[in-house]
C-alpha atoms as a PDB file:
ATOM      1  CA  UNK A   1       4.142  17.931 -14.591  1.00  0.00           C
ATOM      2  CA  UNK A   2       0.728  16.573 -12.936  1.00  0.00           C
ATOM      3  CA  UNK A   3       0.254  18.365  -9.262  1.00  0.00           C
ATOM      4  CA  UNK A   4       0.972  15.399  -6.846  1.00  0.00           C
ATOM      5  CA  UNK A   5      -1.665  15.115  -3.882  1.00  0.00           C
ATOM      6  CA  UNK A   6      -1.015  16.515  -0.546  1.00  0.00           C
ATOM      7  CA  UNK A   7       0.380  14.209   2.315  1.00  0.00           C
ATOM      8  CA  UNK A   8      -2.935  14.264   3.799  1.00  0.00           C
ATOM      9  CA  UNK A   9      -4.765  13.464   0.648  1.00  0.00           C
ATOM     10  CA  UNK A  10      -2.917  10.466   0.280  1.00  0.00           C
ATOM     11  CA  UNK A  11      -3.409   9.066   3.364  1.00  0.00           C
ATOM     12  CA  UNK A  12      -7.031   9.792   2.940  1.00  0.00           C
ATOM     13  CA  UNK A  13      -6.728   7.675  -0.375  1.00  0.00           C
ATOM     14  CA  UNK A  14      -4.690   4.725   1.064  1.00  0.00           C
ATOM     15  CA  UNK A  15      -7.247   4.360   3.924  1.00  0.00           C
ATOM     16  CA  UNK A  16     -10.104   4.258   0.528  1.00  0.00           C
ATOM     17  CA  UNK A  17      -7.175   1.776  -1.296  1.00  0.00           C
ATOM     18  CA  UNK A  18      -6.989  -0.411   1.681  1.00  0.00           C
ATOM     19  CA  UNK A  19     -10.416  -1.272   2.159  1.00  0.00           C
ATOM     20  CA  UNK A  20     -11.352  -1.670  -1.875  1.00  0.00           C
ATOM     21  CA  UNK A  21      -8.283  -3.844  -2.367  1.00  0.00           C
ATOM     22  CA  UNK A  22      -9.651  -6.218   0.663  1.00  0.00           C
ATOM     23  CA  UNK A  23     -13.033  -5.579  -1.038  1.00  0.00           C
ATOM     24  CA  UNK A  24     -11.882  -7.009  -4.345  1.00  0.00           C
ATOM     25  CA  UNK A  25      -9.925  -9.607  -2.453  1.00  0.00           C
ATOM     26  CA  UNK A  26     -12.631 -11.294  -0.698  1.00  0.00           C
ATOM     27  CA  UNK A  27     -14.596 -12.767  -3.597  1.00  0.00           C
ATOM     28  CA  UNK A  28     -11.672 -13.964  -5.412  1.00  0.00           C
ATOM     29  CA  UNK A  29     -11.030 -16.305  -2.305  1.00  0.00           C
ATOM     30  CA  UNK A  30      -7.231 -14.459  -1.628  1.00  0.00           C
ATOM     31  CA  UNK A  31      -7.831 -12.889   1.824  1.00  0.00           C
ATOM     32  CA  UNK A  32      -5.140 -15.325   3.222  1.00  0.00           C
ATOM     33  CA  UNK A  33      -1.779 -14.590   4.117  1.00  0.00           C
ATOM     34  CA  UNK A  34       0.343 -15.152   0.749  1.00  0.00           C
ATOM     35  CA  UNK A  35       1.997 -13.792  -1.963  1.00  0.00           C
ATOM     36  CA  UNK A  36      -1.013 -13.059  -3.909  1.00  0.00           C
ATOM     37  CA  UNK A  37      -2.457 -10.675  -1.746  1.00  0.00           C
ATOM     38  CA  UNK A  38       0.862  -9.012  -1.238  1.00  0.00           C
ATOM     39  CA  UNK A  39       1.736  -8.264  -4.461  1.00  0.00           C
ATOM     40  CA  UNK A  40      -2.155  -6.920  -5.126  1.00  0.00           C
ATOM     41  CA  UNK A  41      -1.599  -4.114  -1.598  1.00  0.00           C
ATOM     42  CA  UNK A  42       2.149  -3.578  -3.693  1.00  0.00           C
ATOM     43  CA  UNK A  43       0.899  -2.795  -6.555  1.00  0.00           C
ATOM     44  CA  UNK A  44      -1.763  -0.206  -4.945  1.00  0.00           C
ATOM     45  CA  UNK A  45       0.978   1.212  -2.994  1.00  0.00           C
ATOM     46  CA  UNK A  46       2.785   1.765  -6.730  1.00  0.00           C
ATOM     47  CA  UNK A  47      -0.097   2.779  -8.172  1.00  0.00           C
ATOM     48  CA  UNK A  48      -0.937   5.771  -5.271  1.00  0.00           C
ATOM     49  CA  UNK A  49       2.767   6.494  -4.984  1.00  0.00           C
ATOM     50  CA  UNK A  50       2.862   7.674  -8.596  1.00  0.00           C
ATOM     51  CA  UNK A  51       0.097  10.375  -7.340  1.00  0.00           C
ATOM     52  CA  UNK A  52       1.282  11.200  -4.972  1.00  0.00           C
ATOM     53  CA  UNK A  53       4.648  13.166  -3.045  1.00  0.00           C
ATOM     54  CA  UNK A  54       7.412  11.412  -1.754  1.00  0.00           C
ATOM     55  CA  UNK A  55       6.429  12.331   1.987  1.00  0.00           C
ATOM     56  CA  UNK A  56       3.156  10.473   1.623  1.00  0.00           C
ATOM     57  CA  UNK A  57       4.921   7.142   0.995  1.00  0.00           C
ATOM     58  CA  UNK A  58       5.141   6.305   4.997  1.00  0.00           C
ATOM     59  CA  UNK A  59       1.657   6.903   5.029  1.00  0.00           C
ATOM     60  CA  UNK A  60       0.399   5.269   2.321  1.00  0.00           C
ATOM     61  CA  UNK A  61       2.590   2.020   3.228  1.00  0.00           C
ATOM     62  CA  UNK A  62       1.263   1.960   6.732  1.00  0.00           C
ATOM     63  CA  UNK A  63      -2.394   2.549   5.670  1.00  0.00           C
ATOM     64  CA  UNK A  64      -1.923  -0.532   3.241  1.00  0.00           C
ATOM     65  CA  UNK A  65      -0.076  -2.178   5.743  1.00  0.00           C
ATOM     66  CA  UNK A  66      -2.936  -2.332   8.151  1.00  0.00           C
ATOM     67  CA  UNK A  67      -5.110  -3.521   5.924  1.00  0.00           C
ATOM     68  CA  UNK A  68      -3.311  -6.232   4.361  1.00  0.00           C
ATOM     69  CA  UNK A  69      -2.429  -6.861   8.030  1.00  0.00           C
ATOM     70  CA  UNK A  70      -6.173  -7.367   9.653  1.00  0.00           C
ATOM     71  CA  UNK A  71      -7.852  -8.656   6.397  1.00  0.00           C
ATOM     72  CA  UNK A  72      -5.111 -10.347   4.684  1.00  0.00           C
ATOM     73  CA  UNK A  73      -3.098 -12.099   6.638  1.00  0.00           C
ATOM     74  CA  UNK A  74      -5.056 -12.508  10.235  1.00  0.00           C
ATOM     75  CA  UNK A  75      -8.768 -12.098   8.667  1.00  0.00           C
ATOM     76  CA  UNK A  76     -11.609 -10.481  10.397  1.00  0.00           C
ATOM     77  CA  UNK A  77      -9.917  -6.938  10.772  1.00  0.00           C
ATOM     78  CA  UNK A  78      -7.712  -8.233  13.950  1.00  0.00           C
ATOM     79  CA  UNK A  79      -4.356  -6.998  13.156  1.00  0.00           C
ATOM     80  CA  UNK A  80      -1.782  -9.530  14.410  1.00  0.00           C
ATOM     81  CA  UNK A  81       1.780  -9.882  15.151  1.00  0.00           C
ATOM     82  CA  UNK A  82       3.678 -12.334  13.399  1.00  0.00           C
ATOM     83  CA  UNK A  83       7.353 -10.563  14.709  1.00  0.00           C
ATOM     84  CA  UNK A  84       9.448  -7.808  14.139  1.00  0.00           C
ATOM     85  CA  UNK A  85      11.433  -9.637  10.888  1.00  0.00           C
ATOM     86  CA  UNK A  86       7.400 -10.718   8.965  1.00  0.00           C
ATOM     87  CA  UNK A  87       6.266  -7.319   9.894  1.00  0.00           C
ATOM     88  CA  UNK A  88       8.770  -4.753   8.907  1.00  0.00           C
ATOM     89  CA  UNK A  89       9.659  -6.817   5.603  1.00  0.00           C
ATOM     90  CA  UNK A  90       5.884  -6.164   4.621  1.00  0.00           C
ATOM     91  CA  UNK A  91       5.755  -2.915   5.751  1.00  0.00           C
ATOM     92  CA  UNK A  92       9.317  -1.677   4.217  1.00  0.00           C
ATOM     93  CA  UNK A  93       7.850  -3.246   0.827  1.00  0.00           C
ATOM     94  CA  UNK A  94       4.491  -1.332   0.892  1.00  0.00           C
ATOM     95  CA  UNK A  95       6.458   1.998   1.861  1.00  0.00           C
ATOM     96  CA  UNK A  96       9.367   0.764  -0.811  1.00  0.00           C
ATOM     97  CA  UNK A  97       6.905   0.685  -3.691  1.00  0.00           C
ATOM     98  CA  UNK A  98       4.957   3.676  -2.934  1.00  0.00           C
ATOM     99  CA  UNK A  99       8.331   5.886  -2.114  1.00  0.00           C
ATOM    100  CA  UNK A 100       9.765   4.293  -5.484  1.00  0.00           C
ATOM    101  CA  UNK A 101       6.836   5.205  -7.560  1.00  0.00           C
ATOM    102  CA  UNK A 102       6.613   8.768  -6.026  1.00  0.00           C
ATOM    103  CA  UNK A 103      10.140   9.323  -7.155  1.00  0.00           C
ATOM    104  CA  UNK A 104       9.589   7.647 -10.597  1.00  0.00           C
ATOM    105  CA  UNK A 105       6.981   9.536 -11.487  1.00  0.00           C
ATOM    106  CA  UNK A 106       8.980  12.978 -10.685  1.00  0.00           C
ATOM    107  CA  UNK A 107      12.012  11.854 -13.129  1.00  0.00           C
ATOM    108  CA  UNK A 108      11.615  14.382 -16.496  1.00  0.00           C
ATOM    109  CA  UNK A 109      10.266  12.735 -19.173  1.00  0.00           C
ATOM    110  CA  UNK A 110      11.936  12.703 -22.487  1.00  0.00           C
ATOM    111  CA  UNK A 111      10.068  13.658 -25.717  1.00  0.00           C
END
């Protein structure tokens, strides 16, 4: 089995995630508040999670959160508050995929 980054590590790497996901975003026109861009800070959550330990999924769903947050959804890197029910469904599904990836990727794999 792979060694899984450290807690710290993956923050580290979510912060780096974050800001090349909004990177990639901008030219395609998606930094808006949508499904799209969603999905795309999901699947980066997935993608780390697999790396990484099961601790570091708060982390690296927060970390993604704020980005999608400030460049995403309220542009400009002003993070915004759209209410308790918008905010903790997007940041329970950042966490979600990240913590379900981390545990995925620790299941034995069969020859």
């Amino acid at each position: 089995m792979p060694e899984r980054l450290p807690v710290a590590m993956s923050g580290a790497a979510a912060l780096l995630l974050g800001a090349a996901t909004a990177l990639a975003l901008a030219p395609l026109g998606e930094l808006r508040s949508g499904w799209f861009a969603l999905t795309v800070f999901a699947a980066g959550c997935a993608a780390l999670g697999a790396r990484s330990r099961p601790a570091a999924a708060p982390l690296v769903g927060a970390a993604l959160w704020l980005f999608h947050n400030g460049f995403a959804e309220h542009r400009y890197a002003q993070l915004g508050w759209d209410g308790w029910a918008v905010e903790t469904r997007h940041l329970a599904l950042l966490t979600g995929a990240a913590l379900l990836a981390a545990l995925a990727a620790r299941l034995p794999r069969r020859p």
